[in-house]
N, C-alpha and C. Protein backbone atom coordinates (compact mmCIF):
# COMPACT_ATOMS: atom_id res chain seq x y z
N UNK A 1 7.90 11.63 -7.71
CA UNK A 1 7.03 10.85 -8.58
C UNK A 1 7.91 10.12 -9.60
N UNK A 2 7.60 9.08 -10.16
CA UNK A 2 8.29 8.16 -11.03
C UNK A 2 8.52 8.67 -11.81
N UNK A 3 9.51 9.05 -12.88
CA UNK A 3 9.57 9.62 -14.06
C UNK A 3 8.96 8.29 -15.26
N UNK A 4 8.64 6.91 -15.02
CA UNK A 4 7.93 6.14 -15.89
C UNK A 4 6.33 6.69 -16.41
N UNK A 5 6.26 6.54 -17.72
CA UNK A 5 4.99 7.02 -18.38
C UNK A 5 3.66 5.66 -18.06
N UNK A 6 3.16 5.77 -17.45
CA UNK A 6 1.53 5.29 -16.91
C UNK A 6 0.62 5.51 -17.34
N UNK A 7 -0.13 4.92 -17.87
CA UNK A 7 -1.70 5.39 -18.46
C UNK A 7 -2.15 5.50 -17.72
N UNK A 8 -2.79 6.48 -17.49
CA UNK A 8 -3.89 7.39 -16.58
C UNK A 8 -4.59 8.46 -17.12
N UNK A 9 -5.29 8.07 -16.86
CA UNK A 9 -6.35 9.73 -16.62
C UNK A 9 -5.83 10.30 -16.06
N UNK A 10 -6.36 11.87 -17.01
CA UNK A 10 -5.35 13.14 -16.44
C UNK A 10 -5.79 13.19 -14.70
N UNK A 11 -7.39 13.38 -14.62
CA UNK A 11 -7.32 13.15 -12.74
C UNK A 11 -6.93 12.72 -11.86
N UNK A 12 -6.56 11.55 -12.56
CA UNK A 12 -5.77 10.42 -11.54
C UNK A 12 -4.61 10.94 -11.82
N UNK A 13 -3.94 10.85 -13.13
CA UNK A 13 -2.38 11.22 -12.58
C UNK A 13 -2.52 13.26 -11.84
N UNK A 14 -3.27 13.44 -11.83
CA UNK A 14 -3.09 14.73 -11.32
C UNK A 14 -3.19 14.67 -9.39
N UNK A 15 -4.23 13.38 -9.04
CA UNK A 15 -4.57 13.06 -7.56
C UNK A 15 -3.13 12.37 -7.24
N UNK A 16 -2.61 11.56 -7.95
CA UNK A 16 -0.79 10.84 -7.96
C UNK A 16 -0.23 11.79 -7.95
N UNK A 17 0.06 12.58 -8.37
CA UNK A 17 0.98 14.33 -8.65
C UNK A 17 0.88 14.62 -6.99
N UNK A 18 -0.38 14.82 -6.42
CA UNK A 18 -0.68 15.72 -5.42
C UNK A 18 -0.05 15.00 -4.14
N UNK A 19 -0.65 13.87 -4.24
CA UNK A 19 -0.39 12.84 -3.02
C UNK A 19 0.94 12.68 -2.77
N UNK A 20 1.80 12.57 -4.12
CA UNK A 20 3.14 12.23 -3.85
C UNK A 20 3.89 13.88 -3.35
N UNK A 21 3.37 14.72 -3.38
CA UNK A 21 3.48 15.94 -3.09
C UNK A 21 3.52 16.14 -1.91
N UNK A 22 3.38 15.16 -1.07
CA UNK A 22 3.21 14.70 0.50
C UNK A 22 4.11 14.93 1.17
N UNK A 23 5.23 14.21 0.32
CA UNK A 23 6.41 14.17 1.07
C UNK A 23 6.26 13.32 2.28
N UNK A 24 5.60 12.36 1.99
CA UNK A 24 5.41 11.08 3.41
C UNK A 24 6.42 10.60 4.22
N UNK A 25 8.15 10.73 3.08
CA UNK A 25 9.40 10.15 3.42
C UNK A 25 10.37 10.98 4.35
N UNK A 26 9.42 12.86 4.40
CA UNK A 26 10.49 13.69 5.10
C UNK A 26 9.98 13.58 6.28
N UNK A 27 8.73 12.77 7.07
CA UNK A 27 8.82 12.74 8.64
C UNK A 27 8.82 11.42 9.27
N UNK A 28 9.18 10.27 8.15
CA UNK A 28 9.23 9.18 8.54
C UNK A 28 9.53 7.87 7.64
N UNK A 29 9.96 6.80 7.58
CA UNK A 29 10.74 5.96 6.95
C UNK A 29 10.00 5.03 6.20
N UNK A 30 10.27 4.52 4.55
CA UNK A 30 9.93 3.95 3.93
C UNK A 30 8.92 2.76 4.54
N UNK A 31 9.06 2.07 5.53
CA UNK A 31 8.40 1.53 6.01
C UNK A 31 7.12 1.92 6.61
N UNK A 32 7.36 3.38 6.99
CA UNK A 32 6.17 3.34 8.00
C UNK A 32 4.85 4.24 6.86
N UNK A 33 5.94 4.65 5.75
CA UNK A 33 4.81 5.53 4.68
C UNK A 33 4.42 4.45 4.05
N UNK A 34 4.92 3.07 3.68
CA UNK A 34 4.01 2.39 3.18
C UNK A 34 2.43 1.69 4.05
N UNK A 35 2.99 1.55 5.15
CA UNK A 35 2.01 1.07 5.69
C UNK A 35 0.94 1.84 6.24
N UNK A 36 1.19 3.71 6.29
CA UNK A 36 0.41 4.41 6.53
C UNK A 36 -0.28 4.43 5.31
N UNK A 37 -0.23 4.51 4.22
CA UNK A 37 -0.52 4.19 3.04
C UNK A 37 -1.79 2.71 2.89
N UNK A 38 -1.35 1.86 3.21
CA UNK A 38 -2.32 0.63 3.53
C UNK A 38 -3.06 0.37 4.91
N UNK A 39 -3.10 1.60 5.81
CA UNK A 39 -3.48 1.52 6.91
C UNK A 39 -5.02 2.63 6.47
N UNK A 40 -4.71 3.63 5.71
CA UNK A 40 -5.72 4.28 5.03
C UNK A 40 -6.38 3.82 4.25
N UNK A 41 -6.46 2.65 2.82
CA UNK A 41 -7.18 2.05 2.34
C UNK A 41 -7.57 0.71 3.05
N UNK A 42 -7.57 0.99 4.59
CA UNK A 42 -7.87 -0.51 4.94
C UNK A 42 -7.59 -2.12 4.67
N UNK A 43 -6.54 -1.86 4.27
CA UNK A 43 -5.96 -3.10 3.97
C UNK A 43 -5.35 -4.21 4.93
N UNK A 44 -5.87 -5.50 4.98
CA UNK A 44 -5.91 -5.93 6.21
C UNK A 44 -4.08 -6.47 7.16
N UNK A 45 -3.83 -6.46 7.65
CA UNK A 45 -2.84 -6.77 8.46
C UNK A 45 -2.55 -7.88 8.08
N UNK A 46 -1.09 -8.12 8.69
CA UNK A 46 -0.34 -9.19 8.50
C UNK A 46 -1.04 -10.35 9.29
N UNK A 47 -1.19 -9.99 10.22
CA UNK A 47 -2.28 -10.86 11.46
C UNK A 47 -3.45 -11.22 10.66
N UNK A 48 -4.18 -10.35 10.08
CA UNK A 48 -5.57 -10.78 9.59
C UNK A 48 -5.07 -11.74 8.62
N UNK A 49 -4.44 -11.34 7.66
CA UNK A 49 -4.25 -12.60 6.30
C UNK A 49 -3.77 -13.77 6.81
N UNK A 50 -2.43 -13.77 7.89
CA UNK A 50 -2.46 -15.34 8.28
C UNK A 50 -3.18 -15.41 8.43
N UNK A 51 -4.21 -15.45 9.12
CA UNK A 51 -5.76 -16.23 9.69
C UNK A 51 -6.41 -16.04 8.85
N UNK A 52 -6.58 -15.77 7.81
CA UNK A 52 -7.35 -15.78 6.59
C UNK A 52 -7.05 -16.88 5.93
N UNK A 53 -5.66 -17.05 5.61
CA UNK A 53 -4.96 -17.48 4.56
C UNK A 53 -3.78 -18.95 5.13
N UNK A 54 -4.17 -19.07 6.27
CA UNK A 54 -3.14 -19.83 6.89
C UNK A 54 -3.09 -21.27 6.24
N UNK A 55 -1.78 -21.86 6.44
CA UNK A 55 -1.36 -23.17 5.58
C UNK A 55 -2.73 -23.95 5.87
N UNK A 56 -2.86 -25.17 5.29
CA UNK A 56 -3.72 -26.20 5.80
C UNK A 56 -2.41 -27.56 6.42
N UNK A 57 -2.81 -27.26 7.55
CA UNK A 57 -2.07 -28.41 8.33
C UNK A 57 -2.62 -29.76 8.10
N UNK A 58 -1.49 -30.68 7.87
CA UNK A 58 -0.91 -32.03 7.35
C UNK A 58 -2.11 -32.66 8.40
N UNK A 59 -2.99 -33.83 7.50
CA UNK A 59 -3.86 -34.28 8.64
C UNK A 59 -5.30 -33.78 8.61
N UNK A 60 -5.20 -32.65 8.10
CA UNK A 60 -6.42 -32.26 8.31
C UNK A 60 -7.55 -32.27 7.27
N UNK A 61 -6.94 -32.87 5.90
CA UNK A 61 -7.87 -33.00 4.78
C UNK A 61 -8.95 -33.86 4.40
């Protein structure tokens, strides 16, 4: 856990305490705990946001 001081509620920093208590990093790599991490709050894919969010092509305004 960060040693930086965060305002939080004691619950929340106590649910942050627990979670990071996980140890997400001892069966697998920074990469894949973040995205298991955003794969649990449903957060949409790299795929979904381009097509969400994609440039507006030249021409088309």
């Amino acid at each position: 856990m960060s040693r930086y001081s965060i305002p939080v509620k004691e619950n929340t920093r106590d649910r942050l305490r627990a979670f990071s208590n996980r140890n997400l990093l001892d069966r697998q790599s920074y990469d894949e705990a973040v995205n298991e991490l955003l794969d649990q709050v449903e957060f949409a894919t790299a795929e979904e946001l381009n097509a969400e969010y994609r440039p507006v092509e030249r021409g088309r305004i």
